[in-house]
PDB file of N, CA and C in Angstrom:
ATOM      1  N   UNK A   1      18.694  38.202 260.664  1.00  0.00           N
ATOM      2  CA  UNK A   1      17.984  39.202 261.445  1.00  0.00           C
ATOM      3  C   UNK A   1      18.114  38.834 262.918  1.00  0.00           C
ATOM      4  N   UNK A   2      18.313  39.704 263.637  1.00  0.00           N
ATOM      5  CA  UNK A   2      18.827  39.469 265.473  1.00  0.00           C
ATOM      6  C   UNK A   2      17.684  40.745 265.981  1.00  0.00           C
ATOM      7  N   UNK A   3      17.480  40.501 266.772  1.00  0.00           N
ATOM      8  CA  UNK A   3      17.008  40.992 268.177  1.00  0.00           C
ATOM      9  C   UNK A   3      17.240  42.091 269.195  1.00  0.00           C
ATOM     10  N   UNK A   4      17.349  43.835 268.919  1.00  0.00           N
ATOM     11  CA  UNK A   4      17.795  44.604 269.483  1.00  0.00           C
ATOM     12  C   UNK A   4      17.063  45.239 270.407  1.00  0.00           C
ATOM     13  N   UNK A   5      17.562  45.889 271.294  1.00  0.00           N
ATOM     14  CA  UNK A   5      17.315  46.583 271.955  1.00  0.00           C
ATOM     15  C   UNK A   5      16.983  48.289 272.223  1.00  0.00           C
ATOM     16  N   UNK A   6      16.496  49.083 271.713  1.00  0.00           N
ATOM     17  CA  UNK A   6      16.316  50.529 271.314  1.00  0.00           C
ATOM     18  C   UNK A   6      15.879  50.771 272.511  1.00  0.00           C
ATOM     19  N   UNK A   7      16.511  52.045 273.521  1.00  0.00           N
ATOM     20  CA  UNK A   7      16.162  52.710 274.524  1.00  0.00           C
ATOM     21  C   UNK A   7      15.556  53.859 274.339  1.00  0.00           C
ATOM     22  N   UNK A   8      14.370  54.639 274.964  1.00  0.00           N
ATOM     23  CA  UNK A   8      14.539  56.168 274.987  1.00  0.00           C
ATOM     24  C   UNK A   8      13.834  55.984 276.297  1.00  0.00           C
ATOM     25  N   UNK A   9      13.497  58.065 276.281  1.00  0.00           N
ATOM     26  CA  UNK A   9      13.268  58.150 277.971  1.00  0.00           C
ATOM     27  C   UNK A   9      12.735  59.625 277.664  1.00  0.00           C
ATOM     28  N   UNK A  10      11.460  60.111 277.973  1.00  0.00           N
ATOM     29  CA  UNK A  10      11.127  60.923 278.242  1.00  0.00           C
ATOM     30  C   UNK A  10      10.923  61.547 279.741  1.00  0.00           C
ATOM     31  N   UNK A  11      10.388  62.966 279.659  1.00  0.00           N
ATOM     32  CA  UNK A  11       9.950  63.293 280.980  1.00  0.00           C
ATOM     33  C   UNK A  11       8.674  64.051 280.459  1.00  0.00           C
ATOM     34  N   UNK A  12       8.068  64.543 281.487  1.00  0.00           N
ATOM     35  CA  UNK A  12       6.336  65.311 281.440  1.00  0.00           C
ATOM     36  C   UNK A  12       6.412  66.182 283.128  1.00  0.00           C
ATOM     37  N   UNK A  13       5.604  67.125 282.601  1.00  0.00           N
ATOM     38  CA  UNK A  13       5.535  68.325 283.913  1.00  0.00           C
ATOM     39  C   UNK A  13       4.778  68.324 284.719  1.00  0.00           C
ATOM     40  N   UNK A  14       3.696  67.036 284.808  1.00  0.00           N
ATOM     41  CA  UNK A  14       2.928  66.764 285.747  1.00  0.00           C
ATOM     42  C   UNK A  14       2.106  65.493 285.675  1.00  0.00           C
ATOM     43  N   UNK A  15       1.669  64.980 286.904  1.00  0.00           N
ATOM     44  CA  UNK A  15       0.868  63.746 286.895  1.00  0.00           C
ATOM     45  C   UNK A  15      -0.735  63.683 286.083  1.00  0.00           C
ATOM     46  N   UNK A  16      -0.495  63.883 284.294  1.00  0.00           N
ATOM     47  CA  UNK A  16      -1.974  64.381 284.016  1.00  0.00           C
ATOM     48  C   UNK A  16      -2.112  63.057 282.791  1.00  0.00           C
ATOM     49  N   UNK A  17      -2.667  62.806 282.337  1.00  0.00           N
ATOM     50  CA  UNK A  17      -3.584  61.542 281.475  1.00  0.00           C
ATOM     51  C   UNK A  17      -3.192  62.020 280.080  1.00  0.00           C
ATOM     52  N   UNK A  18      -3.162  63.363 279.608  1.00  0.00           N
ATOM     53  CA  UNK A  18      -2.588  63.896 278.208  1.00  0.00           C
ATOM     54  C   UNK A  18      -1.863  64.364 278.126  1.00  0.00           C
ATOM     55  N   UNK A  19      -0.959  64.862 279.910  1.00  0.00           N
ATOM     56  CA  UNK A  19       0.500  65.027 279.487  1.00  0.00           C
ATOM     57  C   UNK A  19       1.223  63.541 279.259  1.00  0.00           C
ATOM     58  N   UNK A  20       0.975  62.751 279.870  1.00  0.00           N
ATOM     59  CA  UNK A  20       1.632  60.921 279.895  1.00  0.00           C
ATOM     60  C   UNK A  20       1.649  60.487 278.604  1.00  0.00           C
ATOM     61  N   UNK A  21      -0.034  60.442 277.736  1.00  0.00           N
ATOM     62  CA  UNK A  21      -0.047  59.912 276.598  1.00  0.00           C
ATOM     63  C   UNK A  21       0.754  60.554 275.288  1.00  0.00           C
ATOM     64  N   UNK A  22       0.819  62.092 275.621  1.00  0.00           N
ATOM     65  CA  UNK A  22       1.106  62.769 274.496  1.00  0.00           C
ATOM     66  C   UNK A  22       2.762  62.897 274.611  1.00  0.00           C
ATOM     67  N   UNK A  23       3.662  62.746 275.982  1.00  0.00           N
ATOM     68  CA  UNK A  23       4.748  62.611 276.064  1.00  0.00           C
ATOM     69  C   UNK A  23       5.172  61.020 275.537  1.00  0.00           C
ATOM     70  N   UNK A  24       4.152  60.261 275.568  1.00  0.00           N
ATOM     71  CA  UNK A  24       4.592  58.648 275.025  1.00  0.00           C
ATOM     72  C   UNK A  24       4.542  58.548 273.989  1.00  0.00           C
ATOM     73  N   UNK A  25       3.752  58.814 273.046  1.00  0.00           N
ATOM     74  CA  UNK A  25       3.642  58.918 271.961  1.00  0.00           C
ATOM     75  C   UNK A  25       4.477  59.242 270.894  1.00  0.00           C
ATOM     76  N   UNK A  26       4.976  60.970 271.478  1.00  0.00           N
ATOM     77  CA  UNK A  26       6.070  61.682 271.003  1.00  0.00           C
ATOM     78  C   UNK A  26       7.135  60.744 270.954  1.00  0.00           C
ATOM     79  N   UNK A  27       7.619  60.624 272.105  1.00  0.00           N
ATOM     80  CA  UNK A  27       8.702  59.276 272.231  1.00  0.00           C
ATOM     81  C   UNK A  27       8.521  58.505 270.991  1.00  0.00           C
ATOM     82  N   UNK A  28       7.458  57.171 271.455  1.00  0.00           N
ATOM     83  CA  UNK A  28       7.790  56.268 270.506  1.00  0.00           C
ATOM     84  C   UNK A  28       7.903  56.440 269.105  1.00  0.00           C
ATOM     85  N   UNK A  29       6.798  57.336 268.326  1.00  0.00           N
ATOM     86  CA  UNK A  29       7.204  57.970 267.024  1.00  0.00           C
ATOM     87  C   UNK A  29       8.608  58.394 266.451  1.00  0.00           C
ATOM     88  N   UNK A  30       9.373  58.988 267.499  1.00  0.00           N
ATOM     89  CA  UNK A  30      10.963  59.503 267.411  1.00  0.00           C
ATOM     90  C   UNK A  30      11.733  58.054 267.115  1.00  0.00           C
ATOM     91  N   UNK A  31      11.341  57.448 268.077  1.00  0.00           N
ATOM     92  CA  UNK A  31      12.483  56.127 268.209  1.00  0.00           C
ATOM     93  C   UNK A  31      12.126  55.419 266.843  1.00  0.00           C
ATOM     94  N   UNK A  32      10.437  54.764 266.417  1.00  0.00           N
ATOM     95  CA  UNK A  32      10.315  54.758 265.565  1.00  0.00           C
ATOM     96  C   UNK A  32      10.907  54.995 263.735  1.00  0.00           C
ATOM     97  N   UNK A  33      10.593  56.447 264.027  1.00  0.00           N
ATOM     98  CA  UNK A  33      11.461  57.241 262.842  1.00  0.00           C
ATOM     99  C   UNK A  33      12.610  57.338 262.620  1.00  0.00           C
ATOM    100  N   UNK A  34      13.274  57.748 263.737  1.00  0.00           N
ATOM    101  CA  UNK A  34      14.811  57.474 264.121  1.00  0.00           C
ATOM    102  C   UNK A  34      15.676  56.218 263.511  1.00  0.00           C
ATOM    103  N   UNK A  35      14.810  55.454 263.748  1.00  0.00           N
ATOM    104  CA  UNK A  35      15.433  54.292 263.236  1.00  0.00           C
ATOM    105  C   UNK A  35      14.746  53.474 262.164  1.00  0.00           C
ATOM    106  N   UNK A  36      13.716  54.142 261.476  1.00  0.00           N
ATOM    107  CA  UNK A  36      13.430  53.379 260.577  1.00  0.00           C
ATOM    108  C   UNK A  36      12.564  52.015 260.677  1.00  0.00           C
ATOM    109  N   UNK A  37      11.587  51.803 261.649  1.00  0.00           N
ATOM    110  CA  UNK A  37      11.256  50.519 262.476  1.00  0.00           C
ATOM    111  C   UNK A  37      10.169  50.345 261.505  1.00  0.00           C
ATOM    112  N   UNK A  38       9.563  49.726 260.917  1.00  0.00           N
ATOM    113  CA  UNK A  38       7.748  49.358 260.920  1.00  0.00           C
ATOM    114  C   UNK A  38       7.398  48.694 262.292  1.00  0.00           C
ATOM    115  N   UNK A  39       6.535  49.270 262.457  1.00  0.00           N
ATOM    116  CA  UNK A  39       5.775  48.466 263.697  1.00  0.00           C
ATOM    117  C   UNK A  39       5.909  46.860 263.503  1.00  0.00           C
ATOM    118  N   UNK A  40       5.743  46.437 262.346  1.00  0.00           N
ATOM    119  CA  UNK A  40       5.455  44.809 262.143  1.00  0.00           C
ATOM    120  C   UNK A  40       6.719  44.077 262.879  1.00  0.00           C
ATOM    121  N   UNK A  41       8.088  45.488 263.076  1.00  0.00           N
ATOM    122  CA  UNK A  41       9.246  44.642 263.476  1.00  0.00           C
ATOM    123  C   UNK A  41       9.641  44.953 264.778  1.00  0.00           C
ATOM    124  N   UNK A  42       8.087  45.553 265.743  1.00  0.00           N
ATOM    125  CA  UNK A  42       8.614  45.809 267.241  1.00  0.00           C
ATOM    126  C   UNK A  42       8.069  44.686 267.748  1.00  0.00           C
ATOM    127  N   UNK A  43       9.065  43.600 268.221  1.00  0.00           N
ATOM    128  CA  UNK A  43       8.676  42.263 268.752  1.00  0.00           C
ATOM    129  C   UNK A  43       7.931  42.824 270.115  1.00  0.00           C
ATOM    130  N   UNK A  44       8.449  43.386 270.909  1.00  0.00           N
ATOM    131  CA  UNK A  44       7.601  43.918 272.472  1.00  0.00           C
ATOM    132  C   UNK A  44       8.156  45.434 273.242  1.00  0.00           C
ATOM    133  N   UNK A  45       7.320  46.009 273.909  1.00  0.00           N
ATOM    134  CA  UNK A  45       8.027  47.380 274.583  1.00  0.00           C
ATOM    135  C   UNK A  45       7.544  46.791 275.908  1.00  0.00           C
ATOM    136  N   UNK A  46       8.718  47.308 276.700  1.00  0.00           N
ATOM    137  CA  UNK A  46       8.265  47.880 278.033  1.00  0.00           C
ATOM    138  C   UNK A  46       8.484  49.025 278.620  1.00  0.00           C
ATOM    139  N   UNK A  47       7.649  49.670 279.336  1.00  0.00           N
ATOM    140  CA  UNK A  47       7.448  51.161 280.155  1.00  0.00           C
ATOM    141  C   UNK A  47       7.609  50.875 281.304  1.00  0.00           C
ATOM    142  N   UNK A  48       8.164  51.971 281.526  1.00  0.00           N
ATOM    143  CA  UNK A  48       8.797  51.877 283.165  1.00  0.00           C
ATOM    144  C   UNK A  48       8.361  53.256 283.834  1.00  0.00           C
ATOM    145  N   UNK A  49       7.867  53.785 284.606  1.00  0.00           N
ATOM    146  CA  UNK A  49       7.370  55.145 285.047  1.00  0.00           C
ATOM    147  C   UNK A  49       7.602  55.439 286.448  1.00  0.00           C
ATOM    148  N   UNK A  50       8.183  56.628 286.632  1.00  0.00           N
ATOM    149  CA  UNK A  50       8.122  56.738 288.392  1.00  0.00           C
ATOM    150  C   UNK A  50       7.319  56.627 289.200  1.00  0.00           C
ATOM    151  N   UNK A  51       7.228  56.555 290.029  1.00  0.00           N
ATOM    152  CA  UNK A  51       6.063  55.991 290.958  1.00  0.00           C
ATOM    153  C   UNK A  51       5.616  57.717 291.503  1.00  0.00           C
ATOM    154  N   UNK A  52       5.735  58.794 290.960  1.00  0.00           N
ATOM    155  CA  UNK A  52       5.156  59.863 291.074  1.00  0.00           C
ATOM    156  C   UNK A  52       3.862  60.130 289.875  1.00  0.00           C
ATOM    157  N   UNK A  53       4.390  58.975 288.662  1.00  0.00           N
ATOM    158  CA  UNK A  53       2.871  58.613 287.593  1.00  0.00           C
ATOM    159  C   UNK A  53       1.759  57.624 287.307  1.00  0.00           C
ATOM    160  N   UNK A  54       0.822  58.116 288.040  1.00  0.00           N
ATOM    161  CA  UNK A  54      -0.113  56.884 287.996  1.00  0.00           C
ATOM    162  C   UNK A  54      -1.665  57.619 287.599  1.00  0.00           C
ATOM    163  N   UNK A  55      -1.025  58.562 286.517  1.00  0.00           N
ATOM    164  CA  UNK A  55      -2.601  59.003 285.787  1.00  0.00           C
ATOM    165  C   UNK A  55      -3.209  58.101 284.781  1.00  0.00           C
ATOM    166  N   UNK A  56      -1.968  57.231 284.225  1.00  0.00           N
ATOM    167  CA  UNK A  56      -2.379  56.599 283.154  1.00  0.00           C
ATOM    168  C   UNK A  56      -1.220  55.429 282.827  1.00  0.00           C
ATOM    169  N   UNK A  57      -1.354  54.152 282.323  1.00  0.00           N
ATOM    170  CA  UNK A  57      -0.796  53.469 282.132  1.00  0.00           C
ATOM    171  C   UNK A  57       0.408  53.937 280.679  1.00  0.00           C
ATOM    172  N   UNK A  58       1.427  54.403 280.735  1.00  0.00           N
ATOM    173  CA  UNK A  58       2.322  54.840 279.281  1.00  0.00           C
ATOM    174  C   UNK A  58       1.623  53.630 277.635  1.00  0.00           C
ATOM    175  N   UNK A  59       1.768  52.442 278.182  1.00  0.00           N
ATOM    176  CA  UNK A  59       1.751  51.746 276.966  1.00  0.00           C
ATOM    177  C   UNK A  59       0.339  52.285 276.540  1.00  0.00           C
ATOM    178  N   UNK A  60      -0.577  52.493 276.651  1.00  0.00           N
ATOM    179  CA  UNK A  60      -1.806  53.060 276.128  1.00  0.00           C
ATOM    180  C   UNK A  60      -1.291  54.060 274.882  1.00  0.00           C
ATOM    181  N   UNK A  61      -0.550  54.555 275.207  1.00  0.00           N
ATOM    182  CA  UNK A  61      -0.283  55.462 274.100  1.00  0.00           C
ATOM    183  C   UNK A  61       0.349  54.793 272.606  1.00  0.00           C
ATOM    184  N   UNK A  62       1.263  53.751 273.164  1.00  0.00           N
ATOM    185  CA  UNK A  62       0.962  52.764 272.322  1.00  0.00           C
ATOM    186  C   UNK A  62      -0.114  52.290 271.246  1.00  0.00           C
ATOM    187  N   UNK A  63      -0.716  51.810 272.376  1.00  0.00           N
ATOM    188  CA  UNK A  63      -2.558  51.003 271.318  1.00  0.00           C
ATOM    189  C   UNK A  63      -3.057  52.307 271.101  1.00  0.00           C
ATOM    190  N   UNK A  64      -3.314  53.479 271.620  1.00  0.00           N
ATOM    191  CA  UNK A  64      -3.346  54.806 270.593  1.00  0.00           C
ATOM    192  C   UNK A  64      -2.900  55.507 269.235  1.00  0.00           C
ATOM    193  N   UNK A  65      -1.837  54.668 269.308  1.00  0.00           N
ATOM    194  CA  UNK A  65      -1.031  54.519 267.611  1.00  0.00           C
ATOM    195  C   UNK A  65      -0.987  53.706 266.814  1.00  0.00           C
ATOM    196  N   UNK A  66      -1.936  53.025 267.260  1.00  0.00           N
ATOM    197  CA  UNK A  66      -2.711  51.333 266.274  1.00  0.00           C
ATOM    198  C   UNK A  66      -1.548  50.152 266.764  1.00  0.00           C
ATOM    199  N   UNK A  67      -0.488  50.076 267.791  1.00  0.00           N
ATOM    200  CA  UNK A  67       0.097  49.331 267.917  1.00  0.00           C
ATOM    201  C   UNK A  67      -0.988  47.806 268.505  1.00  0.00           C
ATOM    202  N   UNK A  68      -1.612  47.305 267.829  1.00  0.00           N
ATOM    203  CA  UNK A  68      -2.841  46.221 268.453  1.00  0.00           C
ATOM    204  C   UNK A  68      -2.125  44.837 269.011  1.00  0.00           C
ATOM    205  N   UNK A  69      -0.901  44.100 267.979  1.00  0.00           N
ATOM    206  CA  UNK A  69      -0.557  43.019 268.297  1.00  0.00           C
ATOM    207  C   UNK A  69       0.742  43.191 268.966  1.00  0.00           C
ATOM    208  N   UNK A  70       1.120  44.187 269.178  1.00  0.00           N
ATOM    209  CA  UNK A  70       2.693  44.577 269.747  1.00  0.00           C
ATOM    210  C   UNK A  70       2.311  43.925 271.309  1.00  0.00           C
ATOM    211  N   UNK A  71       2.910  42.962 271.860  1.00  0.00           N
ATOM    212  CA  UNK A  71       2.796  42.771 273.501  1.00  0.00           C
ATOM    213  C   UNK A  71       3.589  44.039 274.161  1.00  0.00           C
ATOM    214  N   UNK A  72       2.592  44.551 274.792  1.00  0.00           N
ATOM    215  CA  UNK A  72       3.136  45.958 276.256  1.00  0.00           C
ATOM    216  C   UNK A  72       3.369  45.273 277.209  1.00  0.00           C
ATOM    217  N   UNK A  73       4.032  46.437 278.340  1.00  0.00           N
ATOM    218  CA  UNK A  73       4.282  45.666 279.503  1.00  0.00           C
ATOM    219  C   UNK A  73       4.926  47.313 280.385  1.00  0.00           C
ATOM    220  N   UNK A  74       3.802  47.624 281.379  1.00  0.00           N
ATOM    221  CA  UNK A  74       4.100  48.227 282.007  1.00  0.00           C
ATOM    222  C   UNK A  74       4.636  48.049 283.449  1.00  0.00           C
ATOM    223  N   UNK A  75       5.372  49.019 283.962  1.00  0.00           N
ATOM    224  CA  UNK A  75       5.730  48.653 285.471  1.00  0.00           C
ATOM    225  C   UNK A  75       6.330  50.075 286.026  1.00  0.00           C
ATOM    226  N   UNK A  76       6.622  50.035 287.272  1.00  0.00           N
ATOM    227  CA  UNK A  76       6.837  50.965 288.042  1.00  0.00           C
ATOM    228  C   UNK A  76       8.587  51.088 288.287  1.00  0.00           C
ATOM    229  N   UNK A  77       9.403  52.633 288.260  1.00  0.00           N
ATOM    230  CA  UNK A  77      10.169  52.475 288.604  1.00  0.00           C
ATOM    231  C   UNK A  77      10.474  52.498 290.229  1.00  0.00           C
ATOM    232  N   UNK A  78      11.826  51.924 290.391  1.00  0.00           N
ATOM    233  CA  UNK A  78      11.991  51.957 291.921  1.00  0.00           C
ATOM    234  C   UNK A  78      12.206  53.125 292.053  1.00  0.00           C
ATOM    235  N   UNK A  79      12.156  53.689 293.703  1.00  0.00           N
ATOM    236  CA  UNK A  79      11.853  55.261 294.313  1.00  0.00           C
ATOM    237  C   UNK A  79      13.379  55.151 294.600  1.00  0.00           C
ATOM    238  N   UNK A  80      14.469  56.102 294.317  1.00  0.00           N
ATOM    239  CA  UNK A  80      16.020  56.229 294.565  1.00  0.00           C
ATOM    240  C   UNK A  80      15.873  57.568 294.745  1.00  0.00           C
ATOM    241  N   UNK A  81      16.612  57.977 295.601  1.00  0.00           N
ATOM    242  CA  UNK A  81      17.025  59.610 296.236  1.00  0.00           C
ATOM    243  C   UNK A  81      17.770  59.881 295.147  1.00  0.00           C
ATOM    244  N   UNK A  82      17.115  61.012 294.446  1.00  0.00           N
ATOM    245  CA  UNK A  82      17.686  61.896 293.647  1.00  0.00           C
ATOM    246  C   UNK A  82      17.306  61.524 292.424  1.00  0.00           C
ATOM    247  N   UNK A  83      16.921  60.531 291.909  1.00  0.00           N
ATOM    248  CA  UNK A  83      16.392  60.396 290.364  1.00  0.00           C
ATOM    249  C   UNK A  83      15.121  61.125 290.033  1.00  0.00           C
ATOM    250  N   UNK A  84      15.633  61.127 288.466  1.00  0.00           N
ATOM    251  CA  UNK A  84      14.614  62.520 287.845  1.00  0.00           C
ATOM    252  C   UNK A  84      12.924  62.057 287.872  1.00  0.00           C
ATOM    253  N   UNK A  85      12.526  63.081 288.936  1.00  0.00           N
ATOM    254  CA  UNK A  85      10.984  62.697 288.848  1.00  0.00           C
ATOM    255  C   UNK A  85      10.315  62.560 287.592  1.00  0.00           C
ATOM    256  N   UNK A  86       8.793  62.151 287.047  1.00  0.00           N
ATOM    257  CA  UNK A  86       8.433  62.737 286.558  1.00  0.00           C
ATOM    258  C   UNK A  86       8.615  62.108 285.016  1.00  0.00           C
ATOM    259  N   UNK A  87       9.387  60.652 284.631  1.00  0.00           N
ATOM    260  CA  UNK A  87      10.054  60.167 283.787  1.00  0.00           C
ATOM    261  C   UNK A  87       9.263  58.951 283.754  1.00  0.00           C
ATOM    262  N   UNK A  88       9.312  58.746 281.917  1.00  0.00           N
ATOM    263  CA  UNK A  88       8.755  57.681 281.358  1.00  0.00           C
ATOM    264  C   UNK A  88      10.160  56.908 280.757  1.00  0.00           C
ATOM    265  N   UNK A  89      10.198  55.644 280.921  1.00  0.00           N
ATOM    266  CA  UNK A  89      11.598  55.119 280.065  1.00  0.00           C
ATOM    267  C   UNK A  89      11.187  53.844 279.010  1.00  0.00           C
ATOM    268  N   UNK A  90      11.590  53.589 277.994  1.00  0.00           N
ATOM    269  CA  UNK A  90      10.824  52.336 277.416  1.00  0.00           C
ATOM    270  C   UNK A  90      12.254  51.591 276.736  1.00  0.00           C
ATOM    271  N   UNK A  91      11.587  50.548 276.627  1.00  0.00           N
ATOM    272  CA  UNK A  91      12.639  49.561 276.022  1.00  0.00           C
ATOM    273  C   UNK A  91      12.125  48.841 274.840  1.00  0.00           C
ATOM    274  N   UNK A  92      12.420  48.790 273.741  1.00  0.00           N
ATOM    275  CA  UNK A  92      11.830  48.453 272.674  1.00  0.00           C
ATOM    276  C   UNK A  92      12.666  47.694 271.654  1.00  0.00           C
ATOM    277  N   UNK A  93      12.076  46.325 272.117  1.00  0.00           N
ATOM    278  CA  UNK A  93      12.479  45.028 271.376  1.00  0.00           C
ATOM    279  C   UNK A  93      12.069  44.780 269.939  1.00  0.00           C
ATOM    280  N   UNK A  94      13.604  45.082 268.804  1.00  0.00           N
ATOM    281  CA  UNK A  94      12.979  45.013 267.580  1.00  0.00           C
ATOM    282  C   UNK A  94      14.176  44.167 266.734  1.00  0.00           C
ATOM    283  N   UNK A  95      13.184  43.144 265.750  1.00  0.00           N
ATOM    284  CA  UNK A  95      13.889  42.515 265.223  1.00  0.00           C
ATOM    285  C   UNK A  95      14.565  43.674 263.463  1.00  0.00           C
ATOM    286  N   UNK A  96      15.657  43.710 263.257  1.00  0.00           N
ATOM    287  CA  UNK A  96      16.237  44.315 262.377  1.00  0.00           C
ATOM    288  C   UNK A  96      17.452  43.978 262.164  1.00  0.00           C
ATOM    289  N   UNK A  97      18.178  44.193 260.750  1.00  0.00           N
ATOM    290  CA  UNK A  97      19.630  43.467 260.236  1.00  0.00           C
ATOM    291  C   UNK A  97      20.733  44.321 260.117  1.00  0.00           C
ATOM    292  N   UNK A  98      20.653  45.311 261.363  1.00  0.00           N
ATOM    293  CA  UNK A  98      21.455  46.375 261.577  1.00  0.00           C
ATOM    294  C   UNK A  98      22.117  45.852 263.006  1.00  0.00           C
ATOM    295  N   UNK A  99      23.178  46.016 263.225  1.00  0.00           N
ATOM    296  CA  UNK A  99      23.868  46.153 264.418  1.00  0.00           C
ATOM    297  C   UNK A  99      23.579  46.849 265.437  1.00  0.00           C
ATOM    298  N   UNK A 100      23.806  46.989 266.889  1.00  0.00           N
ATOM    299  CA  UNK A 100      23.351  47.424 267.524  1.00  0.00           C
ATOM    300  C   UNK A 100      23.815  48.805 267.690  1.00  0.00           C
ATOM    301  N   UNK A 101      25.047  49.280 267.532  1.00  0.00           N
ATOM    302  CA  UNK A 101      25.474  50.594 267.148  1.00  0.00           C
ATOM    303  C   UNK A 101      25.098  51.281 266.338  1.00  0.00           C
ATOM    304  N   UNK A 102      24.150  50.747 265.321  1.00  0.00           N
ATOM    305  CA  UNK A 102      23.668  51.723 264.441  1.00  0.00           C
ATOM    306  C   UNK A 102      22.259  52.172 264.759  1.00  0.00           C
ATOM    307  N   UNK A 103      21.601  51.623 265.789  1.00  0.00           N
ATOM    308  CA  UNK A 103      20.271  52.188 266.088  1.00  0.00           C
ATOM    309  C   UNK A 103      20.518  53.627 266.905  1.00  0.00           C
ATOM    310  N   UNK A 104      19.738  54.391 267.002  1.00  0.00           N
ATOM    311  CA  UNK A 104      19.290  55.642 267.632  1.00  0.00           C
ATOM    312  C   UNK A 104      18.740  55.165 268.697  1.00  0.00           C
ATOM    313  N   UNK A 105      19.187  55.573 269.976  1.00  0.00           N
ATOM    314  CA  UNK A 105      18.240  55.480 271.209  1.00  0.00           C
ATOM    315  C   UNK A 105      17.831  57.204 271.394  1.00  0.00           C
ATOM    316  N   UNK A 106      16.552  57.255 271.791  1.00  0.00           N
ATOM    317  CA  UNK A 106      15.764  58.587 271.594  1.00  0.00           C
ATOM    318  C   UNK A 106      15.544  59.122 273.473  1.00  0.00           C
ATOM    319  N   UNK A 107      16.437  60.143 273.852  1.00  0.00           N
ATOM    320  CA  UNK A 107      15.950  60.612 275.194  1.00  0.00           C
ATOM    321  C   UNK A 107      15.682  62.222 275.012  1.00  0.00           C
ATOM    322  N   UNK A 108      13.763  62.593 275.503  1.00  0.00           N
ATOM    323  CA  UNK A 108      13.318  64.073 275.150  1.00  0.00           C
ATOM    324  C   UNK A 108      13.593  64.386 276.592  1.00  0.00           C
ATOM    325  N   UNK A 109      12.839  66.176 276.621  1.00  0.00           N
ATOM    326  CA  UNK A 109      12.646  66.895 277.670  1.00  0.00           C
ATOM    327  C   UNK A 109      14.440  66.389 278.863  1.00  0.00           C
ATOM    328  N   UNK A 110      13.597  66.531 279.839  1.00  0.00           N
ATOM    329  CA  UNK A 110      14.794  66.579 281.054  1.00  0.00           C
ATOM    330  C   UNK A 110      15.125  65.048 281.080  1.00  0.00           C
ATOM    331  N   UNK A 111      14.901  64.222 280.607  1.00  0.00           N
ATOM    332  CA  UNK A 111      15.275  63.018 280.236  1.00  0.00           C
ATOM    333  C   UNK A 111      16.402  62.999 279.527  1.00  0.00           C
ATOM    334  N   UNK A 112      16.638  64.074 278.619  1.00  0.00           N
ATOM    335  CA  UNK A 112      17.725  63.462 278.109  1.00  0.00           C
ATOM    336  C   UNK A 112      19.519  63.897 279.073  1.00  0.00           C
ATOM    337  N   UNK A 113      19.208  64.312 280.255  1.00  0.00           N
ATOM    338  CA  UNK A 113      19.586  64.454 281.001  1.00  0.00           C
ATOM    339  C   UNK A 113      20.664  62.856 281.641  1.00  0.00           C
ATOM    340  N   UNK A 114      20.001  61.957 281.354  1.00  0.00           N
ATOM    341  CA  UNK A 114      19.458  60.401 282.137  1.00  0.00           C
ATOM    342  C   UNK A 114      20.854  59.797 280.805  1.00  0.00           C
ATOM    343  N   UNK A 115      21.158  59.918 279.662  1.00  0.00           N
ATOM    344  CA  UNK A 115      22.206  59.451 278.904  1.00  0.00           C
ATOM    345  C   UNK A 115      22.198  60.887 277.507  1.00  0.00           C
ATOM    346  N   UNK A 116      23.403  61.937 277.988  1.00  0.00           N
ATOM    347  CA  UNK A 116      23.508  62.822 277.562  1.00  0.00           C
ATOM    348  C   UNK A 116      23.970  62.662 276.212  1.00  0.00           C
ATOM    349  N   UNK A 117      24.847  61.298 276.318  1.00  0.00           N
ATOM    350  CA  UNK A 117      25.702  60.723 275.174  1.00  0.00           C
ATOM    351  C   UNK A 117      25.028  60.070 274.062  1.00  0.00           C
ATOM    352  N   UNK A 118      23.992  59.956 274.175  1.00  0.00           N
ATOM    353  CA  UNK A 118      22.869  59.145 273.187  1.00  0.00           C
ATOM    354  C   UNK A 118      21.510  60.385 272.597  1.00  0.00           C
ATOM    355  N   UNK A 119      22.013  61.590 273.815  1.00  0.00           N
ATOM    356  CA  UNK A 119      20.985  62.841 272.577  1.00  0.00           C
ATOM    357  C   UNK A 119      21.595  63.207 271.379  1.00  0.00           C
ATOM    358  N   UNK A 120      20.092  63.442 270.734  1.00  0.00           N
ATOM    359  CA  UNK A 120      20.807  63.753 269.178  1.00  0.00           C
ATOM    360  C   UNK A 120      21.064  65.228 269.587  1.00  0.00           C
ATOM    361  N   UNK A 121      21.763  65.645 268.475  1.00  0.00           N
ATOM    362  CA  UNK A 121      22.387  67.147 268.461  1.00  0.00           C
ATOM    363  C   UNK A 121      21.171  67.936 268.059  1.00  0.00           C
ATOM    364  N   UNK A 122      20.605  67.942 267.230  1.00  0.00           N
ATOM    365  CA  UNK A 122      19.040  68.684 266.739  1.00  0.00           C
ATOM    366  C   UNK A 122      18.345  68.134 267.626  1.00  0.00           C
ATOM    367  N   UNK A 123      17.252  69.062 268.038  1.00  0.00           N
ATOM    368  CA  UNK A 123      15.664  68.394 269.005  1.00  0.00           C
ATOM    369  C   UNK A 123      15.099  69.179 268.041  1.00  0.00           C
TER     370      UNK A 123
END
């Protein structure tokens, strides 16, 4: 068993506390399902958010989904001319005996904009 890396990346239509949680959520459930994870095998996530979101911390949505012993780790993205406002991105460290090509990385809304090549064909 090795140590992967699962990306996704949402976006949300405004700086609000239940658009953040309910766009995080969505996310992690996808990536989740997508790949088949039990929680018992997400060693750690981190959230990354534009610095246009500061209604609510993303990983909350997390411990909203009973994630209790999973270590979070939030932070801010850097401000770059022209990147998509408005975006949550997470990185999610999971131990599993699959290769790294076979995981699903999950990008919703105008996010999936951000790696076109990694949306699934169905939303």
């Amino acid at each position: 068993m090795g140590c992967s890396g699962i990306r996704g990346a949402t976006s949300v239509p405004r700086n609000g506390v239940e658009e953040i949680l309910h766009a995080t959520r969505t996310l992690l459930e996808r990536m989740v399902a997508e790949n088949e994870i039990p929680v018992s095998k997400i060693v750690s996530v981190i959230f990354t958010a534009t610095p246009d979101l500061d209604a609510v911390y993303p990983a909350r949505a997390a411990r909203d989904l009973g994630w209790r012993e999973t270590p979070l780790l939030c932070t801010q993205d850097m401000r770059v001319p022209g990147s998509l406002p408005h975006c949550i991105r997470v990185l999610m460290h999971v131990n599993v005996d699959r290769p790294p090509d076979q995981l699903r990385h999950v990008y919703l809304g105008e996010a999936r904009s951000l790696r076109p090549d990694w949306v699934k064909e169905v939303e």
